[in-house]
N, C-alpha and C. Protein backbone atom coordinates (compact mmCIF):
# COMPACT_ATOMS: atom_id res chain seq x y z
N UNK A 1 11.36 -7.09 -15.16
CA UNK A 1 11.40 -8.48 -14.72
C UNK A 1 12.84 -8.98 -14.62
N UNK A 2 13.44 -8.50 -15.27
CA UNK A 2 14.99 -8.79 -15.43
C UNK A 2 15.83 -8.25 -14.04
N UNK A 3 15.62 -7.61 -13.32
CA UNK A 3 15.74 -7.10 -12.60
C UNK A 3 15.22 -7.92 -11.18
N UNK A 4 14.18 -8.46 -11.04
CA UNK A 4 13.46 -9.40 -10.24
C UNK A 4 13.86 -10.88 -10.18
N UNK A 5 14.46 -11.31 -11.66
CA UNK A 5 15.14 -12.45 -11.90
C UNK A 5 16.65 -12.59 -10.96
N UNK A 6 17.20 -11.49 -11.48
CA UNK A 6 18.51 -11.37 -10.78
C UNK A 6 18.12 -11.59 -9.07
N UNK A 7 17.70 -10.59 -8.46
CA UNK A 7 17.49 -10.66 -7.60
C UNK A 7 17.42 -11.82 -6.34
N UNK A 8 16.21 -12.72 -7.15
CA UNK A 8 15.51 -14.16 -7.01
C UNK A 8 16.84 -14.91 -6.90
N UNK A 9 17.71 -14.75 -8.08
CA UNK A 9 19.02 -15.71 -8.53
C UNK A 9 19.66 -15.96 -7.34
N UNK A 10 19.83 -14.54 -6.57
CA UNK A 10 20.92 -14.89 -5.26
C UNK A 10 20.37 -15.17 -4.33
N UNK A 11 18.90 -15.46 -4.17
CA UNK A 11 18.48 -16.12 -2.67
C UNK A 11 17.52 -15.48 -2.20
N UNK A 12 17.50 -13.93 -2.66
CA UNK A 12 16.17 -13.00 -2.05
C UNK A 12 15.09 -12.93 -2.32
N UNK A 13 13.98 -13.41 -1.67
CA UNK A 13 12.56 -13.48 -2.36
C UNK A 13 12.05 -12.08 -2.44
N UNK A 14 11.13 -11.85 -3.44
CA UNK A 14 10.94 -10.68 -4.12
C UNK A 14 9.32 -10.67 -4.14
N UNK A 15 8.86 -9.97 -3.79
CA UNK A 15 6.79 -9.56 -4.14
C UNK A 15 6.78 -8.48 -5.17
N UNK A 16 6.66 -8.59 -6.07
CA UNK A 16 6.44 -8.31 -7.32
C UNK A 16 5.14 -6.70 -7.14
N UNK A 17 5.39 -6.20 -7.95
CA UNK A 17 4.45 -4.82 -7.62
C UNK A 17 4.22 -4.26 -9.11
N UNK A 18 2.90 -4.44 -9.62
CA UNK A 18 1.92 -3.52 -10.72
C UNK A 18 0.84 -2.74 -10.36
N UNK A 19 0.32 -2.42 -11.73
CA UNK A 19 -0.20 -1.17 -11.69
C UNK A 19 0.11 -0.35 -11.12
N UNK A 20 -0.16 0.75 -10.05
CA UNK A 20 0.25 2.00 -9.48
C UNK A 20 1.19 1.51 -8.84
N UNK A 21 2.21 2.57 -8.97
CA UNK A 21 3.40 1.70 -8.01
C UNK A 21 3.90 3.37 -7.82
N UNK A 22 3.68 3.63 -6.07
CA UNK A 22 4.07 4.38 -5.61
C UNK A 22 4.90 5.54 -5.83
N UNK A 23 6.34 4.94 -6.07
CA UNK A 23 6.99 5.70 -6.40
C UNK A 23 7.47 6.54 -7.37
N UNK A 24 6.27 6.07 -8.46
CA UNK A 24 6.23 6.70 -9.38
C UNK A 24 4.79 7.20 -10.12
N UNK A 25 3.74 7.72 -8.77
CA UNK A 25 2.26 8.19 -8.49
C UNK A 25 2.52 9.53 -9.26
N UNK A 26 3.35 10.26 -9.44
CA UNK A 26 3.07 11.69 -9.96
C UNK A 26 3.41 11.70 -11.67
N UNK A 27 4.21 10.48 -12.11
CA UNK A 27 4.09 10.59 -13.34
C UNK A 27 2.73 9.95 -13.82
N UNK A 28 2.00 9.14 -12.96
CA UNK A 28 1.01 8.78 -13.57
C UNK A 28 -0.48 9.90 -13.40
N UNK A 29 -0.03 11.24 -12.45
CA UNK A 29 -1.14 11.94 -12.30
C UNK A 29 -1.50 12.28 -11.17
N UNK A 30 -1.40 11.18 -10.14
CA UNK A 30 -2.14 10.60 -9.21
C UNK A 30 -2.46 9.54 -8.73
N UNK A 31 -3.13 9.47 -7.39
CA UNK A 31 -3.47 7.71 -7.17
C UNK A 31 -4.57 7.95 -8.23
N UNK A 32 -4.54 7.73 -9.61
CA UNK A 32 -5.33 7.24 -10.69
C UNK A 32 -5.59 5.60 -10.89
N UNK A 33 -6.21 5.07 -11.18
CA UNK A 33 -7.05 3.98 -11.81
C UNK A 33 -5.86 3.40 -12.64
N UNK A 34 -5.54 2.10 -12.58
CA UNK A 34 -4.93 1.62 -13.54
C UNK A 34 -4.89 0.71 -14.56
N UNK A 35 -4.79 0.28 -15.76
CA UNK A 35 -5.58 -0.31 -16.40
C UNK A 35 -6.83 -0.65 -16.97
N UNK A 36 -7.41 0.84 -17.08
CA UNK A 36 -8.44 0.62 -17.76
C UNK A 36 -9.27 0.21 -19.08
N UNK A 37 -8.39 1.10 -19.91
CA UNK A 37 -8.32 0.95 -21.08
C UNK A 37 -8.13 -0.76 -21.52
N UNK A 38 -7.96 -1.32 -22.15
CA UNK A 38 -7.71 -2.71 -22.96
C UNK A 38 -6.30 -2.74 -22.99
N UNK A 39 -5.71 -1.32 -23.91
CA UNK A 39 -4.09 -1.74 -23.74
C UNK A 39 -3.90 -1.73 -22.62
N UNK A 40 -3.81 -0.67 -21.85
CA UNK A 40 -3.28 -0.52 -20.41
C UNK A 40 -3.61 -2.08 -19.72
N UNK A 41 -4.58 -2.64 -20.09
CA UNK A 41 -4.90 -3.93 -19.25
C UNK A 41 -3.95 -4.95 -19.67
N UNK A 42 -3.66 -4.89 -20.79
CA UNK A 42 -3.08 -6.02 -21.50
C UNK A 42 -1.47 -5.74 -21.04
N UNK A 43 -1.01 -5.00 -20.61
CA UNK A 43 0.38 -4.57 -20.57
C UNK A 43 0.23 -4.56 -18.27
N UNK A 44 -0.59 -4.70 -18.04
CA UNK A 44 -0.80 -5.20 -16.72
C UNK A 44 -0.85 -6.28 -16.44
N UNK A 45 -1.39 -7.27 -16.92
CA UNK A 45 -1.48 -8.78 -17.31
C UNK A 45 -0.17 -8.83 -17.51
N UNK A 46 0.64 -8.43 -18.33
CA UNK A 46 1.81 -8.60 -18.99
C UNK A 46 3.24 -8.85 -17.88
N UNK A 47 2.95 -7.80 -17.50
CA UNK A 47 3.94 -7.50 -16.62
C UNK A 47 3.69 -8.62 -15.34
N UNK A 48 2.04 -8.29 -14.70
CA UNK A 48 2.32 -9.57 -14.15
C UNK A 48 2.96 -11.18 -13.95
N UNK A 49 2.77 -11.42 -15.53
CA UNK A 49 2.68 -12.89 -15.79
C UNK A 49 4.13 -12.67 -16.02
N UNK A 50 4.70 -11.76 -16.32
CA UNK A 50 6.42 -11.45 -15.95
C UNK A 50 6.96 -11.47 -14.94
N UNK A 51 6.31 -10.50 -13.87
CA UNK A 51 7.12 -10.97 -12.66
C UNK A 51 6.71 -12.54 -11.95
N UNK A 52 5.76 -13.36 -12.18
CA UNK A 52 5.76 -14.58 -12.19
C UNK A 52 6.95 -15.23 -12.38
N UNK A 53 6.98 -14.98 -13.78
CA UNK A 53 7.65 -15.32 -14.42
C UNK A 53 9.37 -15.53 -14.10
N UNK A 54 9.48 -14.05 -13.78
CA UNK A 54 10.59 -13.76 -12.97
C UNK A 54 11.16 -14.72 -11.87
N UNK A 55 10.27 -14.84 -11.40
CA UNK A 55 10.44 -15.68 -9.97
C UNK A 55 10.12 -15.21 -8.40
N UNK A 56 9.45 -14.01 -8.77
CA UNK A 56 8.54 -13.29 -7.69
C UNK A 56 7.66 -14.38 -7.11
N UNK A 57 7.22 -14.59 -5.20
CA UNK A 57 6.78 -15.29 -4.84
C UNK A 57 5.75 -14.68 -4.74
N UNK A 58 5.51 -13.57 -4.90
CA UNK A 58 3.64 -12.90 -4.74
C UNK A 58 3.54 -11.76 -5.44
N UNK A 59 2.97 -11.04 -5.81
CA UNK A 59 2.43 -9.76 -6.56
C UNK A 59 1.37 -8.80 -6.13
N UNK A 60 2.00 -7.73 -5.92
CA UNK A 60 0.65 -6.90 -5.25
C UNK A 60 0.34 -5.70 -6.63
N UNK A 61 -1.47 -6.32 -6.80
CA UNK A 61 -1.40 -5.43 -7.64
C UNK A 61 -2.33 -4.09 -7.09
N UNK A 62 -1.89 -3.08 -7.37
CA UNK A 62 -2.79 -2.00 -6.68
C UNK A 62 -3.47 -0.50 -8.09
N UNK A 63 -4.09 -0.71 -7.41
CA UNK A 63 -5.05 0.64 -7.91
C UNK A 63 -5.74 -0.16 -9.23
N UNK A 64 -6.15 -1.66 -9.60
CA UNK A 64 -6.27 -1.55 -10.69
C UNK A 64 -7.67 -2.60 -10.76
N UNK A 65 -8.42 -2.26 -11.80
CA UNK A 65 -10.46 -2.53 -11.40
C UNK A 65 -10.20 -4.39 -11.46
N UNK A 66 -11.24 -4.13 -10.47
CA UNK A 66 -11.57 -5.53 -10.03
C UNK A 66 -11.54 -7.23 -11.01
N UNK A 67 -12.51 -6.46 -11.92
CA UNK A 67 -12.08 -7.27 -12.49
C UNK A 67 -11.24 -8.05 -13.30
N UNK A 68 -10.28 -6.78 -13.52
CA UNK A 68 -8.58 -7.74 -13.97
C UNK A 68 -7.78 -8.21 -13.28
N UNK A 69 -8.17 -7.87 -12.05
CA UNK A 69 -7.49 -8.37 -10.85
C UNK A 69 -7.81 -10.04 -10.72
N UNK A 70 -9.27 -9.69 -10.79
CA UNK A 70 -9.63 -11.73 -10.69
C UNK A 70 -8.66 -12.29 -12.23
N UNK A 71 -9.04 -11.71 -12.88
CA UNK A 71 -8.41 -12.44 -14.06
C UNK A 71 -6.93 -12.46 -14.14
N UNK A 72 -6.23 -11.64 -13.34
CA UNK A 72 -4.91 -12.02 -13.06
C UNK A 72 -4.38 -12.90 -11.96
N UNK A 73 -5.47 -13.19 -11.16
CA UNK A 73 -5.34 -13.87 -9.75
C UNK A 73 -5.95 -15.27 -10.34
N UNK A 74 -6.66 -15.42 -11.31
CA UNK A 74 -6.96 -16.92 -11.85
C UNK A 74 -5.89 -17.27 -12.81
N UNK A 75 -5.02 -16.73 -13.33
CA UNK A 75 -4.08 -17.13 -14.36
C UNK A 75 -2.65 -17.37 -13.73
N UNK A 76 -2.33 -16.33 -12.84
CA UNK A 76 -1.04 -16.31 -11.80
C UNK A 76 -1.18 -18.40 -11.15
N UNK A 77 -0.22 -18.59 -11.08
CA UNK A 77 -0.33 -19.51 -9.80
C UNK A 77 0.45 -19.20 -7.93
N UNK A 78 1.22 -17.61 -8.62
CA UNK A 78 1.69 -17.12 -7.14
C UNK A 78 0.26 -16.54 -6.54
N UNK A 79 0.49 -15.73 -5.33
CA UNK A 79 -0.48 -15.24 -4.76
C UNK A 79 -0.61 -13.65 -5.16
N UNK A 80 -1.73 -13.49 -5.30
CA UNK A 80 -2.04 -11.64 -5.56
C UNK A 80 -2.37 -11.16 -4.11
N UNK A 81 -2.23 -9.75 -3.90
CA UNK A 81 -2.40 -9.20 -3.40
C UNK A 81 -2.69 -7.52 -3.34
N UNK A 82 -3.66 -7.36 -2.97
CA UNK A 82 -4.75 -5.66 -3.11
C UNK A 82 -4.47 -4.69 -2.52
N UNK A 83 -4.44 -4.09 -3.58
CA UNK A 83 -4.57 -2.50 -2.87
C UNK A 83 -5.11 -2.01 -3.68
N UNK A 84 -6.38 -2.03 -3.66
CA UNK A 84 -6.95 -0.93 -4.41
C UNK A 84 -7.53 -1.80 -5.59
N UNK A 85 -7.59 -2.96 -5.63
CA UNK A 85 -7.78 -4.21 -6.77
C UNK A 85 -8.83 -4.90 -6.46
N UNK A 86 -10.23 -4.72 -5.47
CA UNK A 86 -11.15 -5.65 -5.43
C UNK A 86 -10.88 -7.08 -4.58
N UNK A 87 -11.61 -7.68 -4.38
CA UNK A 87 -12.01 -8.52 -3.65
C UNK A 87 -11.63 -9.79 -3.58
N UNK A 88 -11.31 -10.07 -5.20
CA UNK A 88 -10.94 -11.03 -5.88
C UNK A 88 -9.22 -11.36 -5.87
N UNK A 89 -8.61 -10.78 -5.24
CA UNK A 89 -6.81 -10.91 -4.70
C UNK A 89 -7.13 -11.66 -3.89
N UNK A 90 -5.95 -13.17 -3.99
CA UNK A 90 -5.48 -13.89 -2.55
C UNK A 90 -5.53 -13.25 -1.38
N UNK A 91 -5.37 -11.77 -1.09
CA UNK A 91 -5.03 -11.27 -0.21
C UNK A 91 -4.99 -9.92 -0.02
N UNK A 92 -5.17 -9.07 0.47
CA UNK A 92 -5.62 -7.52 0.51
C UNK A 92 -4.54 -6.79 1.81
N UNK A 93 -3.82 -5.54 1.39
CA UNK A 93 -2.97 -5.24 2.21
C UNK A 93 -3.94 -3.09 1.95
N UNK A 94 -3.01 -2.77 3.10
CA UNK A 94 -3.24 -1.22 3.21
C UNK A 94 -2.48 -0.89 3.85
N UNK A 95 -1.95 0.89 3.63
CA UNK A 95 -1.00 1.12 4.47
C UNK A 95 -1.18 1.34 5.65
N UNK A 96 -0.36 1.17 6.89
CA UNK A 96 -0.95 1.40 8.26
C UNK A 96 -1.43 2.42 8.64
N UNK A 97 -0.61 3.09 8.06
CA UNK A 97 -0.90 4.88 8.35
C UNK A 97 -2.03 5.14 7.99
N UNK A 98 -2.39 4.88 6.33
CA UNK A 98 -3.93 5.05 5.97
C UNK A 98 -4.79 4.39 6.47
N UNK A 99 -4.50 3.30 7.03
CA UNK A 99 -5.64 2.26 7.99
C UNK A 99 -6.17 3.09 9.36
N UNK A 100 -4.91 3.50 9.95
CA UNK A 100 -5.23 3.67 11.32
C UNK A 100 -5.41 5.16 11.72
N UNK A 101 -5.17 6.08 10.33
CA UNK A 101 -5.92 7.84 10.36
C UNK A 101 -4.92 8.46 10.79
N UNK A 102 -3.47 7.83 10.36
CA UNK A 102 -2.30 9.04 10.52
C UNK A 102 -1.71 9.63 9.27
N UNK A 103 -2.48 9.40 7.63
CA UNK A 103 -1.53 9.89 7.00
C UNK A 103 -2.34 11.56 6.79
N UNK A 104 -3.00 11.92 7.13
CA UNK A 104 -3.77 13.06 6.62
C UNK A 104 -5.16 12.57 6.08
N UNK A 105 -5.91 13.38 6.27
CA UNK A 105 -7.29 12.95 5.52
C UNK A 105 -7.29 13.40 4.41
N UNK A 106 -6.76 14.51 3.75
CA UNK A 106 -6.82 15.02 2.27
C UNK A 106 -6.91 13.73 1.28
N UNK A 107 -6.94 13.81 0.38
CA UNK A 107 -6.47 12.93 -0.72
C UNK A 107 -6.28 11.79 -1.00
N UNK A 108 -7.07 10.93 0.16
CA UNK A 108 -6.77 9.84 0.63
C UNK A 108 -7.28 9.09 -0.82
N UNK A 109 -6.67 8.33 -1.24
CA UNK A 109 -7.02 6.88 -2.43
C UNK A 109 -8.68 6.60 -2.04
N UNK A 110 -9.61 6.58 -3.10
CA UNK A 110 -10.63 5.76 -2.86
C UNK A 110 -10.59 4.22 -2.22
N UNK A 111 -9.53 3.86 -2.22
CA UNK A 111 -9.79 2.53 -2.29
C UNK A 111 -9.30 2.23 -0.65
N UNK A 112 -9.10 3.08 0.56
CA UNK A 112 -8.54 3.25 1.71
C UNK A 112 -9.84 3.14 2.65
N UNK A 113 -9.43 2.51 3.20
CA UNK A 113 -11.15 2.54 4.56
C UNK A 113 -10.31 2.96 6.09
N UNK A 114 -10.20 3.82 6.72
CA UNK A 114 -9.85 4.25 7.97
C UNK A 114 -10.13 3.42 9.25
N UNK A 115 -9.72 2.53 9.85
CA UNK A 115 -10.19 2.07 10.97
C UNK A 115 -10.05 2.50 12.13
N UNK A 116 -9.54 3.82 12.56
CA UNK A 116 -8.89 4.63 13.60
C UNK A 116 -8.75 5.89 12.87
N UNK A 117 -8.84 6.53 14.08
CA UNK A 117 -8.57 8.39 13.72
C UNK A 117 -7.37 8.24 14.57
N UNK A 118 -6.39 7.54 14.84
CA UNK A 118 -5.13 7.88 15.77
C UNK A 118 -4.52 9.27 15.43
N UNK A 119 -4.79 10.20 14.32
CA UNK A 119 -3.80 11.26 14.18
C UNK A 119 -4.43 12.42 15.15
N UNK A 120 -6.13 12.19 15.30
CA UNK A 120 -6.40 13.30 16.51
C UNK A 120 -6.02 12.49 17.65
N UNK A 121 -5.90 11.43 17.85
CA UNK A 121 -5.83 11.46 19.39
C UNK A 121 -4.27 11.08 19.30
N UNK A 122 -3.33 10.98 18.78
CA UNK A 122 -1.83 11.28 19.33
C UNK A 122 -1.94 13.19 19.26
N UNK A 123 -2.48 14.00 18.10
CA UNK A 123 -2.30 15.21 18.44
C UNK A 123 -2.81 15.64 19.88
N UNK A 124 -3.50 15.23 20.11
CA UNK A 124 -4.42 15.35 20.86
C UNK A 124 -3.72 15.29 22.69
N UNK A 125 -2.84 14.26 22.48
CA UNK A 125 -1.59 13.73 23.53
C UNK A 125 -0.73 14.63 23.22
N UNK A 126 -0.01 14.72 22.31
CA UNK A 126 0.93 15.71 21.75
C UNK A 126 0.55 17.15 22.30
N UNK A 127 -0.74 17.67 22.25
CA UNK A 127 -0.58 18.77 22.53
C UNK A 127 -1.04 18.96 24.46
N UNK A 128 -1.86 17.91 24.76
CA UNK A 128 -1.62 17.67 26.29
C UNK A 128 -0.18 18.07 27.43
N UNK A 129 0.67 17.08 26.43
CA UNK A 129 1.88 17.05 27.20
C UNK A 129 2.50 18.16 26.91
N UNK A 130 2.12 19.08 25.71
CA UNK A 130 3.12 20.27 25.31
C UNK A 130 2.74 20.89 26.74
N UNK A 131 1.26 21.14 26.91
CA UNK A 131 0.57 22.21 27.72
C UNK A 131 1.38 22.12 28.90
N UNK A 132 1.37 21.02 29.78
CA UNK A 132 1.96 19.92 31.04
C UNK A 132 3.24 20.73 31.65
N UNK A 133 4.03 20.32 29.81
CA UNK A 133 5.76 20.82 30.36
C UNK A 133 5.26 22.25 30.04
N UNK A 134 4.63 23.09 29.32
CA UNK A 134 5.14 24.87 30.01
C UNK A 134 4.48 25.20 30.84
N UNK A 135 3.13 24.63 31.21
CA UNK A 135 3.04 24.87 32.92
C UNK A 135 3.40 24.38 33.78
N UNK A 136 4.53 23.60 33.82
CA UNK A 136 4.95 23.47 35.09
C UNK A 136 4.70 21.75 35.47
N UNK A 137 3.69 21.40 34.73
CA UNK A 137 2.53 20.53 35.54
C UNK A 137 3.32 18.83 35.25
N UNK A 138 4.66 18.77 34.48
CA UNK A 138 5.25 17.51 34.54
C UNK A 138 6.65 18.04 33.83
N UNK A 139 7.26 16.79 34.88
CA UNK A 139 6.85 15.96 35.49
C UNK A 139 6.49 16.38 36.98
N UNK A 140 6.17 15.63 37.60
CA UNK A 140 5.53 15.51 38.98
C UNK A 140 6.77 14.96 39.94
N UNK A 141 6.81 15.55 41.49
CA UNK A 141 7.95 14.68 41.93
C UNK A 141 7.43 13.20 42.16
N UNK A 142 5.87 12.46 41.70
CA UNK A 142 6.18 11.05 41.78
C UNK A 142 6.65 10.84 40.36
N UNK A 143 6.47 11.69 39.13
CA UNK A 143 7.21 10.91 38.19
C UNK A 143 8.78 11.40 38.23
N UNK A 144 9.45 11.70 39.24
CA UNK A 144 10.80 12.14 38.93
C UNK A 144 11.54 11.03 40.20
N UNK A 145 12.94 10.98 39.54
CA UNK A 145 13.47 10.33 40.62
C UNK A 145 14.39 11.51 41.33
């Protein structure tokens, strides 16, 4: 939070980020569950009501069960925001890539809903146009000047 304070101090607004936090997914295992346990919850709460505190204008909390999410989104007076946190967040975000079916299908987070398969159909283009240029077949002299 100390870190978020500073930040705030010189002018830059800051969105605050608990439970799973990306960049540090492999010390926790995995996209694992966060806060389940009581401590783990209580030290999620914690941190939240810290970066509040801080001076963070929103908080995204991700990977962590629903219902601490409401109970952190009724106590906060900034805005929450989901990933992976239930229903009960001000606001619900996903990554594009996982939204729209370009990050890989493996391993995808439970908490990800696909709205597009774009990764077959850019491969799909991708390998069109490979075919195109080694036969010959583009460009075309109407696409050439």
């Amino acid at each position: 939070a100390g870190a978020i304070k500073a930040i705030v101090e010189t002018g830059i607004p800051v969105v605050g980020h608990v439970g799973l936090t990306p960049q540090s997914v492999n010390a926790f295992g995995g996209y694992k569950l966060q806060g389940k346990g009581s401590k783990e919850a209580k030290r999620i709460m914690e941190d939240a009501l810290a970066v509040e505190e801080a001076g963070a204008f929103a908080v995204v909390l991700e990977c962590v069960p629903a219902k601490l999410s409401a109970e952190i989104s009724k106590k906060l007076k900034i805005p929450t925001i989901g990933i992976g946190a239930g229903i009960d967040c001000d606001g619900q975000v996903l990554v594009v890539n996982d939204r729209l079916g370009l990050g890989g299908h493996d391993n995808m987070p439970k908490f990800v809903r696909e709205y597009a398969d774009l990764e077959t159909t850019i491969l799909t283009a991708v390998e069109r146009f490979s075919r195109d240029v080694i036969q010959g077949k583009f460009p075309s002299k109407e696409e050439s000047y």
